[in-house]
C-alpha atoms as a PDB file:
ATOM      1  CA  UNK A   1      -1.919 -19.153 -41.882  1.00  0.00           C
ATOM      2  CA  UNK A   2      -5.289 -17.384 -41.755  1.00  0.00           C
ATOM      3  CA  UNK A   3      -7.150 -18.452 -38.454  1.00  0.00           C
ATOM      4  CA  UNK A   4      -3.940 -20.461 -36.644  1.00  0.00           C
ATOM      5  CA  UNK A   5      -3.933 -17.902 -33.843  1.00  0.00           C
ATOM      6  CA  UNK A   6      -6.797 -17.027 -32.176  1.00  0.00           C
ATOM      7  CA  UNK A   7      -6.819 -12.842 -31.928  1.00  0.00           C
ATOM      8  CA  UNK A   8      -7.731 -12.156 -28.133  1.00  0.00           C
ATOM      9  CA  UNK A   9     -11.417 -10.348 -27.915  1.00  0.00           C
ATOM     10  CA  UNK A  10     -12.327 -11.415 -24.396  1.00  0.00           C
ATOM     11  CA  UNK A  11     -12.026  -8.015 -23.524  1.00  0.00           C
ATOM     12  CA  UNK A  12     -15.291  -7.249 -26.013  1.00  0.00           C
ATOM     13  CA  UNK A  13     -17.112  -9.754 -24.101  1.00  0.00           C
ATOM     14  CA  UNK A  14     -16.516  -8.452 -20.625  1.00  0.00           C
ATOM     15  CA  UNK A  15     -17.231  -4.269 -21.846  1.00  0.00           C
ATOM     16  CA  UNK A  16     -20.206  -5.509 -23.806  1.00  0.00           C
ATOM     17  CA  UNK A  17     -21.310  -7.892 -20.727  1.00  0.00           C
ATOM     18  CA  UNK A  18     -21.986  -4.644 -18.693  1.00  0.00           C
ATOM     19  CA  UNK A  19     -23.663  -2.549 -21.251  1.00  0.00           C
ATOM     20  CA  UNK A  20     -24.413  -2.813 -25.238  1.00  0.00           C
ATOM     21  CA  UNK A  21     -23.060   0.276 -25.910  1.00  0.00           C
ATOM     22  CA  UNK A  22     -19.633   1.925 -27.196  1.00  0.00           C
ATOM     23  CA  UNK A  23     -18.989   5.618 -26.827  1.00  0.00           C
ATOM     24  CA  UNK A  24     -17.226   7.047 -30.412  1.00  0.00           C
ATOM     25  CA  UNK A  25     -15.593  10.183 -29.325  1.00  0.00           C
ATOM     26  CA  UNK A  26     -13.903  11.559 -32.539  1.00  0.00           C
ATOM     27  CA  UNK A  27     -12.157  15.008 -33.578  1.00  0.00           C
ATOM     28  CA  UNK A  28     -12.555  16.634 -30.355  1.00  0.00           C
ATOM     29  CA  UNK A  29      -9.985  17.870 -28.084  1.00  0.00           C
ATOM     30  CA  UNK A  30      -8.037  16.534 -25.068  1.00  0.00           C
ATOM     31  CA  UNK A  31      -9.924  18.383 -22.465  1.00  0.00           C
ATOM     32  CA  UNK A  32     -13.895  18.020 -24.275  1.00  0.00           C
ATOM     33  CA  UNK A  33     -12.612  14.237 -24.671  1.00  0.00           C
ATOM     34  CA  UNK A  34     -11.819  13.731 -21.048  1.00  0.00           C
ATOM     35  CA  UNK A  35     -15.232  15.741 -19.848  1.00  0.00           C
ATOM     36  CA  UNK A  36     -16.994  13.562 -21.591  1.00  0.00           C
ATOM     37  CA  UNK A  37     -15.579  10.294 -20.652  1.00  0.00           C
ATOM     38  CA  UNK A  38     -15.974  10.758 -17.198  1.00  0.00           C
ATOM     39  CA  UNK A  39     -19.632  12.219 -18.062  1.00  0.00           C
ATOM     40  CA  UNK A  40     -20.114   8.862 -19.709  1.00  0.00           C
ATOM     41  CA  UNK A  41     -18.249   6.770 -17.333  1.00  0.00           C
ATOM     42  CA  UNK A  42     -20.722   8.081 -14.875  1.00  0.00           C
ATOM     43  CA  UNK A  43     -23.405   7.124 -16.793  1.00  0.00           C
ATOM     44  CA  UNK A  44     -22.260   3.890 -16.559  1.00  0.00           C
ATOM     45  CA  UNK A  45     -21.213   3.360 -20.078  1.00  0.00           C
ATOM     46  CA  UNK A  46     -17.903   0.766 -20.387  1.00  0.00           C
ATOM     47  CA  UNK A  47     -16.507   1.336 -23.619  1.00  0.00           C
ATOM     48  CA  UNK A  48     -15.030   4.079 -25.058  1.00  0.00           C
ATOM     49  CA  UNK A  49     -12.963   4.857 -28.139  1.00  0.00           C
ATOM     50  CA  UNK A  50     -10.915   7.800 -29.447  1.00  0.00           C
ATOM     51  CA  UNK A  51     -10.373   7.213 -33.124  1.00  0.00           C
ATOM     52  CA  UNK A  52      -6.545   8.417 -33.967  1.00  0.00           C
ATOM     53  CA  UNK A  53      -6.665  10.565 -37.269  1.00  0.00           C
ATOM     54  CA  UNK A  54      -4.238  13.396 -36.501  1.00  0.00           C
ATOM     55  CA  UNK A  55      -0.919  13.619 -34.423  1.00  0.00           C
ATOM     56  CA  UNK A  56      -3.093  15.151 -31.675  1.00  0.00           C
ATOM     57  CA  UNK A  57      -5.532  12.457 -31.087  1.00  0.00           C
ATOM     58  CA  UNK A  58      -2.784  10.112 -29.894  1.00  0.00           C
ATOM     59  CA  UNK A  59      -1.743  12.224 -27.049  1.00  0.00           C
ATOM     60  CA  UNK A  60      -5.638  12.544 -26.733  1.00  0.00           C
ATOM     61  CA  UNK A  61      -6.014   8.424 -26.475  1.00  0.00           C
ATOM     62  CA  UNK A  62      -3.133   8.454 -24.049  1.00  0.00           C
ATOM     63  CA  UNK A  63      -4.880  11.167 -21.431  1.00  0.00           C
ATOM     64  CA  UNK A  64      -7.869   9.122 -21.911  1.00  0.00           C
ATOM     65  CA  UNK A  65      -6.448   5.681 -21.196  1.00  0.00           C
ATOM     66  CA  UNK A  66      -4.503   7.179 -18.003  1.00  0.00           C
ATOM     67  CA  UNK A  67      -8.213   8.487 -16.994  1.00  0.00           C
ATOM     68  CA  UNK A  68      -9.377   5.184 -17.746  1.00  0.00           C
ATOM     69  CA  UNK A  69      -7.194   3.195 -15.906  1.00  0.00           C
ATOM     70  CA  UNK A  70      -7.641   5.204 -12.642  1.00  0.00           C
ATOM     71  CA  UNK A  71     -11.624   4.286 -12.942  1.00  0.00           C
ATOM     72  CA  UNK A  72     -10.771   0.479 -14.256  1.00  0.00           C
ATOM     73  CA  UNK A  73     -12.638   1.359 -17.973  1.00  0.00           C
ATOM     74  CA  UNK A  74     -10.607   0.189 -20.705  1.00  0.00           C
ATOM     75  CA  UNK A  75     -10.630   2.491 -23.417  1.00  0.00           C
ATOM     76  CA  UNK A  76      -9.183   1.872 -27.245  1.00  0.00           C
ATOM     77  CA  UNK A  77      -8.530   3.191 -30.717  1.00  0.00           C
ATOM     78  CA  UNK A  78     -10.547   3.529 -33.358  1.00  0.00           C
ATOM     79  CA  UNK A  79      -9.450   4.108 -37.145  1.00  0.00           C
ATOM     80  CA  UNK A  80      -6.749   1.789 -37.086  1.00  0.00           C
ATOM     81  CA  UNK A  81      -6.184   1.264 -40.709  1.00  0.00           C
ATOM     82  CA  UNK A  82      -2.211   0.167 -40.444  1.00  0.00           C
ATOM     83  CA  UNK A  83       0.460  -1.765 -38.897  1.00  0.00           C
ATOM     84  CA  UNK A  84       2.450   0.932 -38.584  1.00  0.00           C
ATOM     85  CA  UNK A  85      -0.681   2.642 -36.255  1.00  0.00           C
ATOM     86  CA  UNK A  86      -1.105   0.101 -34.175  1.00  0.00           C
ATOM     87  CA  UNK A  87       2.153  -0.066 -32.988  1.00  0.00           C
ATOM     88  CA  UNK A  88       1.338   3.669 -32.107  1.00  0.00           C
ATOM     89  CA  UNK A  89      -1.607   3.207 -30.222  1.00  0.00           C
ATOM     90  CA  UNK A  90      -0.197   0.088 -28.322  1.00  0.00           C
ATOM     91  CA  UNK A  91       2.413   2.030 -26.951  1.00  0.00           C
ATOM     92  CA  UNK A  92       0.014   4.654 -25.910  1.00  0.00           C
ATOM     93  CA  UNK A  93      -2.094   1.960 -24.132  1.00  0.00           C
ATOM     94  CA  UNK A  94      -5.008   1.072 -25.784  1.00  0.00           C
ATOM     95  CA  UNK A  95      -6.760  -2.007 -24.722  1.00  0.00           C
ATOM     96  CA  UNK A  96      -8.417  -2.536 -28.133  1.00  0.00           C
ATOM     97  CA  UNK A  97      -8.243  -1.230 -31.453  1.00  0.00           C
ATOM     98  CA  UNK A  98     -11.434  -0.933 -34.107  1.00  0.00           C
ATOM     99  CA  UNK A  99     -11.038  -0.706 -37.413  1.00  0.00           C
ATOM    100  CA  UNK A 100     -13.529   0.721 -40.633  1.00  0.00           C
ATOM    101  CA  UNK A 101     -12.361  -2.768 -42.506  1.00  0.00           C
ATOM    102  CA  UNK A 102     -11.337  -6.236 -42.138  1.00  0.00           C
ATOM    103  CA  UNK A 103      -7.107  -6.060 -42.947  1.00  0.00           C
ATOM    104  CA  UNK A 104      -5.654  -9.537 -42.034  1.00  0.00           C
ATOM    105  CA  UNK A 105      -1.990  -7.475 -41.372  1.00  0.00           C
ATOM    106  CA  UNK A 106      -3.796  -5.138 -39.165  1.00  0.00           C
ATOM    107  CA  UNK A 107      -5.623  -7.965 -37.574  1.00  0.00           C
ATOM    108  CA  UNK A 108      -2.343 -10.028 -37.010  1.00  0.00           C
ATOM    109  CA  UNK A 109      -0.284  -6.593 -35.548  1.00  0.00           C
ATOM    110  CA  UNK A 110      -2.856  -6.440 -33.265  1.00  0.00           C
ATOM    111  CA  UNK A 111      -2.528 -10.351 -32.019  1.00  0.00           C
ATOM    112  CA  UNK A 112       0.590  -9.971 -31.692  1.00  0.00           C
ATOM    113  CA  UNK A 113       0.624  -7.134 -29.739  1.00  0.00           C
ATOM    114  CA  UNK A 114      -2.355  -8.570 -27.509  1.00  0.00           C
ATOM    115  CA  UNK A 115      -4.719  -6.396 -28.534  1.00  0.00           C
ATOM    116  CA  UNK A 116      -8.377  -6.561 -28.971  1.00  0.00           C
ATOM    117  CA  UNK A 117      -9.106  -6.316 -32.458  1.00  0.00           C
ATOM    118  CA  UNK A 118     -12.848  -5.089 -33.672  1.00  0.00           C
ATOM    119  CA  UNK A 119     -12.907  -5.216 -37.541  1.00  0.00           C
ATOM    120  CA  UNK A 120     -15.726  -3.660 -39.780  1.00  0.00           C
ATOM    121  CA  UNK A 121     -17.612  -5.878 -42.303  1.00  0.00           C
ATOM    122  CA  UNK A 122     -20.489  -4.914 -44.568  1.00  0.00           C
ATOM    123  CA  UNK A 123     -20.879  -8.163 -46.181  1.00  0.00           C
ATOM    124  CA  UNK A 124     -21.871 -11.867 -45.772  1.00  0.00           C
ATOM    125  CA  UNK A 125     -18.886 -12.426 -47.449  1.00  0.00           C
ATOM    126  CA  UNK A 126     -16.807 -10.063 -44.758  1.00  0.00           C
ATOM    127  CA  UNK A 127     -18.433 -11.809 -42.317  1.00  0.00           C
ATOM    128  CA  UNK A 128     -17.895 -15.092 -43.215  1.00  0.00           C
ATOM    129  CA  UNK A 129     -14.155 -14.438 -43.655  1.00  0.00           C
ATOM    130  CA  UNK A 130     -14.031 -12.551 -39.693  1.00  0.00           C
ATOM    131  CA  UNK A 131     -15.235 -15.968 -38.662  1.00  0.00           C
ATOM    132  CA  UNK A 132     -13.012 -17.708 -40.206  1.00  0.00           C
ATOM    133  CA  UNK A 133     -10.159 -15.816 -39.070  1.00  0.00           C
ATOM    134  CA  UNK A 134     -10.892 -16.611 -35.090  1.00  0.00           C
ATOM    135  CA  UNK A 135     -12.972 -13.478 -34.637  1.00  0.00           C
ATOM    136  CA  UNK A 136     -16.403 -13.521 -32.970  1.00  0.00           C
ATOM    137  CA  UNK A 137     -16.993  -9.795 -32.657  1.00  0.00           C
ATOM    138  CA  UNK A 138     -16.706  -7.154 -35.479  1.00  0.00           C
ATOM    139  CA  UNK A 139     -18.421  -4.166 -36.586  1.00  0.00           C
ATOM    140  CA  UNK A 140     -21.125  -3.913 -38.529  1.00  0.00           C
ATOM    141  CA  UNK A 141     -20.511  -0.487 -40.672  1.00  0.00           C
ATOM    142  CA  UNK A 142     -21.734   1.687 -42.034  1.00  0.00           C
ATOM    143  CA  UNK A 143     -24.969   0.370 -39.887  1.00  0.00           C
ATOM    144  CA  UNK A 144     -27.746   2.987 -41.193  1.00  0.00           C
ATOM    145  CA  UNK A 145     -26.409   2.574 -44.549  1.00  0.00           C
ATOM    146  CA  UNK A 146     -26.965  -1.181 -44.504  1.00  0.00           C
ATOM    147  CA  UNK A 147     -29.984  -1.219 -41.978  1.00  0.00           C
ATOM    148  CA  UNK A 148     -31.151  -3.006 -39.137  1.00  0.00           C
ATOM    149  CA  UNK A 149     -32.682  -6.242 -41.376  1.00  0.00           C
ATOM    150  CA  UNK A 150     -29.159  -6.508 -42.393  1.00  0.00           C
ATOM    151  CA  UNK A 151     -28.210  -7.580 -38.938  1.00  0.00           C
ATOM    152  CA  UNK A 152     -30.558 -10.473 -38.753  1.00  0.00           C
ATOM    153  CA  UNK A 153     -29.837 -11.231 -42.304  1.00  0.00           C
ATOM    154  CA  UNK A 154     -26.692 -11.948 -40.859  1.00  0.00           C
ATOM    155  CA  UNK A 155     -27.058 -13.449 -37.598  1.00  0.00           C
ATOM    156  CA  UNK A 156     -28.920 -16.624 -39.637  1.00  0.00           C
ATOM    157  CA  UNK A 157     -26.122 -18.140 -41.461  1.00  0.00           C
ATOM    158  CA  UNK A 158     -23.719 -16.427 -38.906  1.00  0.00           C
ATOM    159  CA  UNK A 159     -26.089 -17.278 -35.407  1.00  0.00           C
ATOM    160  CA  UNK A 160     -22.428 -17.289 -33.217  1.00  0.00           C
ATOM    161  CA  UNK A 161     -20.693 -13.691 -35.061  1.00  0.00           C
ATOM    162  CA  UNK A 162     -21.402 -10.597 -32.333  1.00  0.00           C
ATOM    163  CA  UNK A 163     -21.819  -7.686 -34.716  1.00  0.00           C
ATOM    164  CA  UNK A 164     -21.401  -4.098 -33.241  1.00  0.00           C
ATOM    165  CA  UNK A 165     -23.616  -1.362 -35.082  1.00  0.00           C
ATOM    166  CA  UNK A 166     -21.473   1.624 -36.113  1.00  0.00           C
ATOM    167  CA  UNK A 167     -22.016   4.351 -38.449  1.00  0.00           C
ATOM    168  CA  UNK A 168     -25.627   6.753 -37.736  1.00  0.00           C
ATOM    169  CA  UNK A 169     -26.468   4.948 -34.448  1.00  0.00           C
ATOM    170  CA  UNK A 170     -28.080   7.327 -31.920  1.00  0.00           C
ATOM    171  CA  UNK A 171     -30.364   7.178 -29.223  1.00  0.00           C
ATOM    172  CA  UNK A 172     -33.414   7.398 -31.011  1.00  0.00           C
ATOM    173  CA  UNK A 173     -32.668   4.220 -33.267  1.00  0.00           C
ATOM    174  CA  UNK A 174     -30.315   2.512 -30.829  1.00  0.00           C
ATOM    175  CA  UNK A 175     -32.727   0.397 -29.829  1.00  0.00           C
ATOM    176  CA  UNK A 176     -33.905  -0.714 -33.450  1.00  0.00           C
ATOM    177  CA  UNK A 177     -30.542  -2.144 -33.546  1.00  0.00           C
ATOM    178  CA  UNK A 178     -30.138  -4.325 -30.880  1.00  0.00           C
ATOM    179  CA  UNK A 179     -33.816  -5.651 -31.436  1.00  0.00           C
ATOM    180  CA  UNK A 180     -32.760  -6.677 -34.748  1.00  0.00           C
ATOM    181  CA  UNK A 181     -29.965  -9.298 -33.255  1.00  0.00           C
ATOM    182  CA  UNK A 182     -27.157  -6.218 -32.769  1.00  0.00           C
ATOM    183  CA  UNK A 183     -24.458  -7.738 -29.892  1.00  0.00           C
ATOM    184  CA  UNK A 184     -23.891  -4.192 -28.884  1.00  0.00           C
ATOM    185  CA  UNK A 185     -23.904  -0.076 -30.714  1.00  0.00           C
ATOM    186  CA  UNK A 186     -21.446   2.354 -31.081  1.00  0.00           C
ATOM    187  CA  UNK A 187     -22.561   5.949 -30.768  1.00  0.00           C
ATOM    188  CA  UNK A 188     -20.215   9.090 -32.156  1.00  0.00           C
ATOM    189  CA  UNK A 189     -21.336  12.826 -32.628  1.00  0.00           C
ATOM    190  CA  UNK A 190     -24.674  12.013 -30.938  1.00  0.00           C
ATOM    191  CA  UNK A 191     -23.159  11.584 -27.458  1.00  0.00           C
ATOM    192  CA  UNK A 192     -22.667  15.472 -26.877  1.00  0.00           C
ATOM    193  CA  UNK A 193     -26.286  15.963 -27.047  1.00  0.00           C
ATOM    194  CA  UNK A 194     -27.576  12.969 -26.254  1.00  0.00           C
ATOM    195  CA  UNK A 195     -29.672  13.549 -22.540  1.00  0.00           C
ATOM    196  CA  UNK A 196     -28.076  11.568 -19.702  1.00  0.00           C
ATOM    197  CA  UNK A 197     -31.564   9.741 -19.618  1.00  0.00           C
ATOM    198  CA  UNK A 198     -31.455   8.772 -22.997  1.00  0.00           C
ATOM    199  CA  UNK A 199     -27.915   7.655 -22.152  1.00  0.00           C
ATOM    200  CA  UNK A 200     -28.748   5.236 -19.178  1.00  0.00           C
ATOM    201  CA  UNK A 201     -31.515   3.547 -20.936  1.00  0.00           C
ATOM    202  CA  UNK A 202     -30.117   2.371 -23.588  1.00  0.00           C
ATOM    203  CA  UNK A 203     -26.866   1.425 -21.920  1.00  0.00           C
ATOM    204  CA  UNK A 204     -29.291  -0.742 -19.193  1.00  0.00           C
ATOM    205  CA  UNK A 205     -31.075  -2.657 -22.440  1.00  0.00           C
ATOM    206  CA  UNK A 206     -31.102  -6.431 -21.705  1.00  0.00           C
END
């Protein structure tokens, strides 16, 4: 039954507790991935998360989680759009897994399993039925698509959901985001070019 279980998130509230931001570090390769995590790490960014796509990027999430475990940063999987995946990127050691969409059998692998689970919702409606289902954090996506109004749209019927902006967040409209009610951003491509003063300022917003 929908909601019988709670699915484990704590681990959302302890990254996000440190910093409001989630590094998205998709498509690249094992040792660009790893550069940049400890760049980032450094920074004193919490979160990160290699989105699995391709056979590669799961030997990719494994490097990174052994990197991540020596430094105590949990790092998880992003794309996660089966149950068959998340077996995958539980036995390569993810501490979390994010997902584009709200799939209750994705959702319940995860639970199972332990895992983190960070959905994506787009909708009052999506929203509505990740609270229902035990989960206080998900993802709001695509975020520039559906703006930075939509999050305190939201956040008034919904006051106790943590929505994560994903989808066009950078460091120039970061900040929008989290003024408009945003528990925490994700930031992808951006990253590589992003100054490490850019970085540290929005990763130290209240």
């Amino acid at each position: 039954m929908p909601g019988s279980h709670s699915a484990p998130q704590d681990v959302f509230d302890e990254m996000f507790r440190h910093s409001p931001m989630m590094a998205i570090l998709r498509g690249l390769d094992q040792p660009t991935t790893l550069d940049l995590c400890h760049r980032l790490w450094d920074l004193g960014v919490v979160a990160v998360e290699i989105p699995v796509q391709r056979e590669a990027d799961l030997a990719t999430l494994a490097a990174a989680v052994t990197a991540g475990g020596h430094r105590r940063r949990p790092v998880g999987a992003g794309t996660v759009t089966s149950v068959e995946l998340v077996a995958q990127v539980a036995a390569a050691g993810a501490a979390f897994t994010v997902a584009p969409g709200l799939d209750e059998e994705v959702l319940t692998a995860c639970t199972d399993l332990g895992l983190a689970h960070l959905p994506g919702v787009g909708t009052g409606t999506e929203v509505q039925r990740a609270t229902r289902l035990g989960l206080r954090w998900a993802k709001a996506f695509p975020a520039a698509q559906l703006g930075s109004a939509w999050i305190t749209a939201m956040l008034a019927p919904f006051p106790d959901a943590r929505l994560v902006a994903t989808g066009g967040i950078t460091t120039g409209n970061a900040g929008e985001f989290l003024s408009a009610g945003a528990a925490a951003v994700s930031l992808g491509g951006s990253l590589a070019d992003a100054d490490d003063a850019a970085i540290h300022t929005l990763i130290a917003d209240p």
